[in-house]
Protein backbone atom coordinates (compact mmCIF):
# COMPACT_ATOMS: atom_id res chain seq x y z
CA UNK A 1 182.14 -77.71 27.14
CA UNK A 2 184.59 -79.49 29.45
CA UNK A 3 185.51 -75.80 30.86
CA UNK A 4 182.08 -74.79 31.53
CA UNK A 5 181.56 -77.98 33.37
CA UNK A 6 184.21 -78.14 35.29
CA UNK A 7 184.02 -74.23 36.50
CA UNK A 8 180.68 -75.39 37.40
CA UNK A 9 181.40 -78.16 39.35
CA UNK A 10 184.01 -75.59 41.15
CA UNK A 11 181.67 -73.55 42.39
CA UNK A 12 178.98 -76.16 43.65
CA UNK A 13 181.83 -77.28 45.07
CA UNK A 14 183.32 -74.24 46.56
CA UNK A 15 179.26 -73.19 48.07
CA UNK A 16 178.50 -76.71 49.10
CA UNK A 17 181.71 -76.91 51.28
CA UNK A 18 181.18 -73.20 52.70
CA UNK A 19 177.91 -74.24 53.42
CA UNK A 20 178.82 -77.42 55.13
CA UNK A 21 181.62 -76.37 57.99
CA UNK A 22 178.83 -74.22 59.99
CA UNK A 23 175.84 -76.86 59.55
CA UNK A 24 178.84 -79.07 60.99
CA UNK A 25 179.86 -77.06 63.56
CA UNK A 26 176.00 -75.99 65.15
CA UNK A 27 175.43 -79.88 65.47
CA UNK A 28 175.74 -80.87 69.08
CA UNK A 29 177.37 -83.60 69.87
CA UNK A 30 177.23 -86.46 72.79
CA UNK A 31 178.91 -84.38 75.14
CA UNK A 32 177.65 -81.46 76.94
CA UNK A 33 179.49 -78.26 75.45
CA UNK A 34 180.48 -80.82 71.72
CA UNK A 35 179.08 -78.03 69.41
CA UNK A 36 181.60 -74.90 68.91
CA UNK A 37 178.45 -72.53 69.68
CA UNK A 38 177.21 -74.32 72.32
CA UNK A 39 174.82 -77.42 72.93
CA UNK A 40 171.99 -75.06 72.77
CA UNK A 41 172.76 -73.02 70.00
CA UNK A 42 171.06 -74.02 67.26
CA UNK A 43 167.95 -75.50 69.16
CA UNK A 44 167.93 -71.85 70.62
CA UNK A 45 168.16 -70.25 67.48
CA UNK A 46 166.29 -71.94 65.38
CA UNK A 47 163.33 -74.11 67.31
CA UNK A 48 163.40 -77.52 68.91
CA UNK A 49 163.47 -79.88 65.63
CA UNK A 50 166.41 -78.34 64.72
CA UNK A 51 168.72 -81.08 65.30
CA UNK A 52 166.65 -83.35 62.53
CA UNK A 53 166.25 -80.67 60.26
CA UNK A 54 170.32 -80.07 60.70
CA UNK A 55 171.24 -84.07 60.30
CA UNK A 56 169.00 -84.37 56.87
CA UNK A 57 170.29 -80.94 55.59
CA UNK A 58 174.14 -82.37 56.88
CA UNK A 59 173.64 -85.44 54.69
CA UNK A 60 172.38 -83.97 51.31
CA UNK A 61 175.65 -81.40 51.49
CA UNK A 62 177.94 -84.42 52.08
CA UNK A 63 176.27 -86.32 48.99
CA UNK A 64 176.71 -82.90 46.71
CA UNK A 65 180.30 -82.64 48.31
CA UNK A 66 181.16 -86.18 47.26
CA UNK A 67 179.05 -86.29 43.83
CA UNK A 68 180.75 -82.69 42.97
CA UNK A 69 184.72 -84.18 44.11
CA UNK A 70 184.25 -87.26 42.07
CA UNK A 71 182.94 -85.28 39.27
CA UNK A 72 186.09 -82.45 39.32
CA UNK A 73 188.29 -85.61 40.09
CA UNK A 74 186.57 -87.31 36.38
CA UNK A 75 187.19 -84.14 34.57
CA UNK A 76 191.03 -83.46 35.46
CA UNK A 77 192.14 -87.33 34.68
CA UNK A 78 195.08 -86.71 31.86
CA UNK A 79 194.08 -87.78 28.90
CA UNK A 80 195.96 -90.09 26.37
CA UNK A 81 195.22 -89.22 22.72
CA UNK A 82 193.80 -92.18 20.55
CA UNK A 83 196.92 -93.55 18.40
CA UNK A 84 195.89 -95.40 15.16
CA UNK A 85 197.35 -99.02 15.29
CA UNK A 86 200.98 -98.62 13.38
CA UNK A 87 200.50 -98.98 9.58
CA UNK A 88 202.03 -102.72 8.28
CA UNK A 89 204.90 -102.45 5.55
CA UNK A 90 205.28 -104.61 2.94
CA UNK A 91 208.67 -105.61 3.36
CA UNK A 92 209.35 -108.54 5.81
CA UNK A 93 212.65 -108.18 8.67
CA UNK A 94 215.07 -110.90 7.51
CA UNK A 95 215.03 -114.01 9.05
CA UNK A 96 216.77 -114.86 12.38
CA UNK A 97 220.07 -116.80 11.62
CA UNK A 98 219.74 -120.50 12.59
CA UNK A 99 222.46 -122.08 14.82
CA UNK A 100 224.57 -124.33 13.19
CA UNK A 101 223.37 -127.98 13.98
CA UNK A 102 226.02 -130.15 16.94
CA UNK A 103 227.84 -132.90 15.85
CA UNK A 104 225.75 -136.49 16.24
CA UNK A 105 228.29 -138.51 17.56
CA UNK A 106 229.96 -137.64 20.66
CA UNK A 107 233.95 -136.80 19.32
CA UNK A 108 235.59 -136.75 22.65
CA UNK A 109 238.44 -139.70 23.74
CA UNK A 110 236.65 -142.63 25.73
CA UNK A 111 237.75 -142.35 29.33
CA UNK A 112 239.13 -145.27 30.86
């Protein structure tokens, strides 16, 4: 299932970002030749309202692009398999060896 997904997601992926580099590139920008074709271009081309039509259309191939990255990027984290908790023996690891206890009284010389 994971397989069919993901080769899914590919190629929404793969159309949404062929799809996306020429709506980017007939957008004209603030300056007067900013579009690769042209200022003109697209409002020539295609009628005046172009440049909403190309904004809204520019913004709902950026969502797919990001939705569709995220998703390929969810499906090809490595997985760790699921370890059962380590099975408890019966028998107990001997005890840590106490230190033996210092002397009380203090056993060197008085100094003078």
């Amino acid at each position: 299932m994971t397989a069919f997904l993901s080769g899914l997601l590919f190629f929404i992926f793969v159309v949404d970002v062929l799809l996306l580099i020429p709506v980017v590139l007939m957008q004209s920008g603030s300056g007067a030749q900013a579009g690769l074709f042209g200022s003109d271009f697209a409002a020539g081309a295609f009628g005046a309202k172009t440049s909403e039509v190309l904004v809204s259309f520019t913004k709902w191939l950026v969502a797919i692009f990001f939705i569709s990255s995220l998703g390929l990027a969810y499906l090809h984290l490595p997985r760790t398999p699921k370890v059962p908790p380590a099975v408890t023996s019966t028998e107990q690891a001997p005890a840590a060896e106490t230190p033996a206890p210092l002397p009380a009284e203090n056993t060197l010389p008085p100094q003078q």
